[in-house]
C-alpha atoms as a PDB file:
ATOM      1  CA  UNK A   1     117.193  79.336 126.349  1.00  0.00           C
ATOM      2  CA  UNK A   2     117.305  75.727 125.056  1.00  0.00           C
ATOM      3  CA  UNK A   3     117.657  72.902 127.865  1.00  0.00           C
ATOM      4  CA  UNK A   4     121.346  71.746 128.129  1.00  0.00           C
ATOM      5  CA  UNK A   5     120.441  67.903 128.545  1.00  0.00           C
ATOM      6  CA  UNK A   6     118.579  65.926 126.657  1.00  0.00           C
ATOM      7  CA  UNK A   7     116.210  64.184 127.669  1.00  0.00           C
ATOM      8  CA  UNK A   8     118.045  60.486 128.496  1.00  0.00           C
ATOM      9  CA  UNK A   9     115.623  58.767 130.292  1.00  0.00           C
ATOM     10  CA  UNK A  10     112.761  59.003 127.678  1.00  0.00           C
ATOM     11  CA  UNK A  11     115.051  58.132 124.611  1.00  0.00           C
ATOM     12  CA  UNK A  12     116.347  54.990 126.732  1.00  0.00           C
ATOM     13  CA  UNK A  13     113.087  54.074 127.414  1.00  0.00           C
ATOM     14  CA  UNK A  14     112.486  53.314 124.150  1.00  0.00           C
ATOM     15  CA  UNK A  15     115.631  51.903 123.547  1.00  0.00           C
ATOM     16  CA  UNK A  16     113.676  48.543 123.565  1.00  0.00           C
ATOM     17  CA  UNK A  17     111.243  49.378 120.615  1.00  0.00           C
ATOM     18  CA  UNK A  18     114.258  49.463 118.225  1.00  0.00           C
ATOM     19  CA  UNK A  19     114.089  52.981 117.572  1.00  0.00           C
ATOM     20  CA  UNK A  20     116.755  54.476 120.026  1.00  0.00           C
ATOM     21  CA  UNK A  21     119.227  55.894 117.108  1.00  0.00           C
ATOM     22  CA  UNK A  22     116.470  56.811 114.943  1.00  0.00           C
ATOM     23  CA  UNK A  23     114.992  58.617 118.216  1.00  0.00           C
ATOM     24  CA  UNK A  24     118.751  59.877 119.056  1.00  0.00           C
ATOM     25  CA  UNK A  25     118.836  61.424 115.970  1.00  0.00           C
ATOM     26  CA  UNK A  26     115.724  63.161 115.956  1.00  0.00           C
ATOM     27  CA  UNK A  27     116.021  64.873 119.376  1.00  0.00           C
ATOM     28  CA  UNK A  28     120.035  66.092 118.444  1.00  0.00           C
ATOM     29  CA  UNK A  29     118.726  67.800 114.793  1.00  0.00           C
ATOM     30  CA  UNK A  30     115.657  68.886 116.494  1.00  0.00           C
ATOM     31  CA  UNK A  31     117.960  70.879 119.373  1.00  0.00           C
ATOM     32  CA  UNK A  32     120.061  71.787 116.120  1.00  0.00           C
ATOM     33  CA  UNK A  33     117.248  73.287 114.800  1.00  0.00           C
ATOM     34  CA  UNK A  34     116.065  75.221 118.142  1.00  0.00           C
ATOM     35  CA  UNK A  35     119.882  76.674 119.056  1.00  0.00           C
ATOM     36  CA  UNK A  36     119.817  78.219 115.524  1.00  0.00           C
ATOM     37  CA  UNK A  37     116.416  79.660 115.484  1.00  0.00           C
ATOM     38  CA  UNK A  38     117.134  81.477 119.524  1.00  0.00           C
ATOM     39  CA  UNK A  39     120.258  82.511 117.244  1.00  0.00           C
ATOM     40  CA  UNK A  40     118.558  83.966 114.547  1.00  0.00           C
ATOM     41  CA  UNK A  41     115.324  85.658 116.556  1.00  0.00           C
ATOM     42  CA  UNK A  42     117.926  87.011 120.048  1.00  0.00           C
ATOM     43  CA  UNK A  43     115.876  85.372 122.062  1.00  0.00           C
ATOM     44  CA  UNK A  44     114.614  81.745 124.073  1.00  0.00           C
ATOM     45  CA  UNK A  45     111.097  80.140 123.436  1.00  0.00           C
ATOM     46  CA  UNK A  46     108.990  82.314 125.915  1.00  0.00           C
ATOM     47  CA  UNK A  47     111.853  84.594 127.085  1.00  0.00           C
ATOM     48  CA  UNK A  48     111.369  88.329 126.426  1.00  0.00           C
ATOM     49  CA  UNK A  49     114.238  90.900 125.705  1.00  0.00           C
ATOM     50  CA  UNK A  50     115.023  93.872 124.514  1.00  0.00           C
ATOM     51  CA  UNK A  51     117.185  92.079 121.678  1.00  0.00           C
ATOM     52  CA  UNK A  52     114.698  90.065 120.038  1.00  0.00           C
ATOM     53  CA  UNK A  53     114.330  90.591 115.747  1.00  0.00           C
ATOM     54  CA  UNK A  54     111.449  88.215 115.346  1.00  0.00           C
ATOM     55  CA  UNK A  55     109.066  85.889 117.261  1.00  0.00           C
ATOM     56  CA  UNK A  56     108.289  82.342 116.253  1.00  0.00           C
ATOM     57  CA  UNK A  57     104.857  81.132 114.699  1.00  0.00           C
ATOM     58  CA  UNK A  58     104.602  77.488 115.197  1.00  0.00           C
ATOM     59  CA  UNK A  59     105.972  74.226 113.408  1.00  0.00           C
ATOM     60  CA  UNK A  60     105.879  73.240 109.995  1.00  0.00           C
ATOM     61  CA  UNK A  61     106.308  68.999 109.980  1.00  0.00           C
ATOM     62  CA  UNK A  62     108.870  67.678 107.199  1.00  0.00           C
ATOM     63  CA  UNK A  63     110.270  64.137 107.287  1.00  0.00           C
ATOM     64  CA  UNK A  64     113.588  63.348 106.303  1.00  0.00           C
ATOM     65  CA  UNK A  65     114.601  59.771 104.896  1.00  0.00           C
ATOM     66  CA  UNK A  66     117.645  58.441 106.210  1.00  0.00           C
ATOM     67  CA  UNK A  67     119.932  54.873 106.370  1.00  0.00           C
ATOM     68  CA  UNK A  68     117.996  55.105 110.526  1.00  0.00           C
ATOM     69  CA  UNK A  69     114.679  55.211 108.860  1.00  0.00           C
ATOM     70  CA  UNK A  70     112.115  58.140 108.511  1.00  0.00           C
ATOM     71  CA  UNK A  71     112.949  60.878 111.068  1.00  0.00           C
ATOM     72  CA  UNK A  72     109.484  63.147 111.894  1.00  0.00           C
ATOM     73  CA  UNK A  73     111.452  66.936 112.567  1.00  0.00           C
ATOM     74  CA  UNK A  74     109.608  69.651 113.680  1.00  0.00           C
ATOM     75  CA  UNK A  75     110.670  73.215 111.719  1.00  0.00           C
ATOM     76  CA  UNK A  76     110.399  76.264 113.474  1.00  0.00           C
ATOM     77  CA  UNK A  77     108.301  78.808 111.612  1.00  0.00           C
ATOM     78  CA  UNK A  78     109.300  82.694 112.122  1.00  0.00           C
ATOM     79  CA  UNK A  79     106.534  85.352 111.824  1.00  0.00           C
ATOM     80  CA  UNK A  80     108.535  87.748 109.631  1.00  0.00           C
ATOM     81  CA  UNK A  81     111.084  86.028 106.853  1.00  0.00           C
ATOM     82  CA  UNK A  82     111.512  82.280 106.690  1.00  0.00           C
ATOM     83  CA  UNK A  83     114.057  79.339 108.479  1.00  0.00           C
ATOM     84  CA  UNK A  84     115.082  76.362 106.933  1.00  0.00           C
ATOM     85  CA  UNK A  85     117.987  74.639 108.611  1.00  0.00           C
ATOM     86  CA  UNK A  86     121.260  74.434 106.596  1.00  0.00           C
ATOM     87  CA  UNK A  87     121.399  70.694 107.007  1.00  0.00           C
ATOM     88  CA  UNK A  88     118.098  70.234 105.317  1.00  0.00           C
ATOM     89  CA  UNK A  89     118.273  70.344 101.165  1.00  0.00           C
ATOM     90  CA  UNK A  90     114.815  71.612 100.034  1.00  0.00           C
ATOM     91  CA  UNK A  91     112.459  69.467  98.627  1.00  0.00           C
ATOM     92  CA  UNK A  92     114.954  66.955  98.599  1.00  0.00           C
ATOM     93  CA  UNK A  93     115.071  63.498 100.764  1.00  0.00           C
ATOM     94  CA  UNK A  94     118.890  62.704 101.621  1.00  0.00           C
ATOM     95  CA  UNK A  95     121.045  62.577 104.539  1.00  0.00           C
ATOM     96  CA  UNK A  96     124.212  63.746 103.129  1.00  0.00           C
ATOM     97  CA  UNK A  97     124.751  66.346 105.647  1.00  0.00           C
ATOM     98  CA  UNK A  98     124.246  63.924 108.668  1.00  0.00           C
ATOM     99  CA  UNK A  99     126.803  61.655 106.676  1.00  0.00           C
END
């Protein structure tokens, strides 16, 4: 399953670089992305059950342009079929579904 926290300490240790909402944002759309993936395979990164459709096959990188700056996301690939995540417009660079 996905961790229920993130991870505080590291985004407010770069707090002082300037980036902390920029950072903010990418760790909350990148746990987005995760909690809909374990949705959409049945199962956690590394967990094995009996419920699991699909297994995941790495990362594809896409950057999104936003008011925060240029967020670096990491897309889950899926063996069999495709995920995009609903927020995302293909192909397109806009932020009107974090707006």
């Amino acid at each position: 399953m996905t961790e229920e926290r993130l991870p505080l300490a590291d985004l407010l240790a770069k707090a002082g670089d300037g980036d902390f909402l920029r950072s903010v944002a990418e760790a909350v759309l990148q746990m987005l992305m995760e909690a809909d993936v374990e949705g959409l395979i049945g199962a956690g990164r590394h967990e094995r059950t009996g419920e699991r459709l699909n297994y995941r096959n790495g990362f594809r990188d896409r950057t999104l342009d936003t008011r925060l700056g240029s967020l670096q996301l990491r897309i889950p690939k899926l063996r069999q079929g495709s995920y995009y995540p609903p927020f995302l417009e293909p192909r397109k660079a806009s932020e009107k579904a974090l707006v």
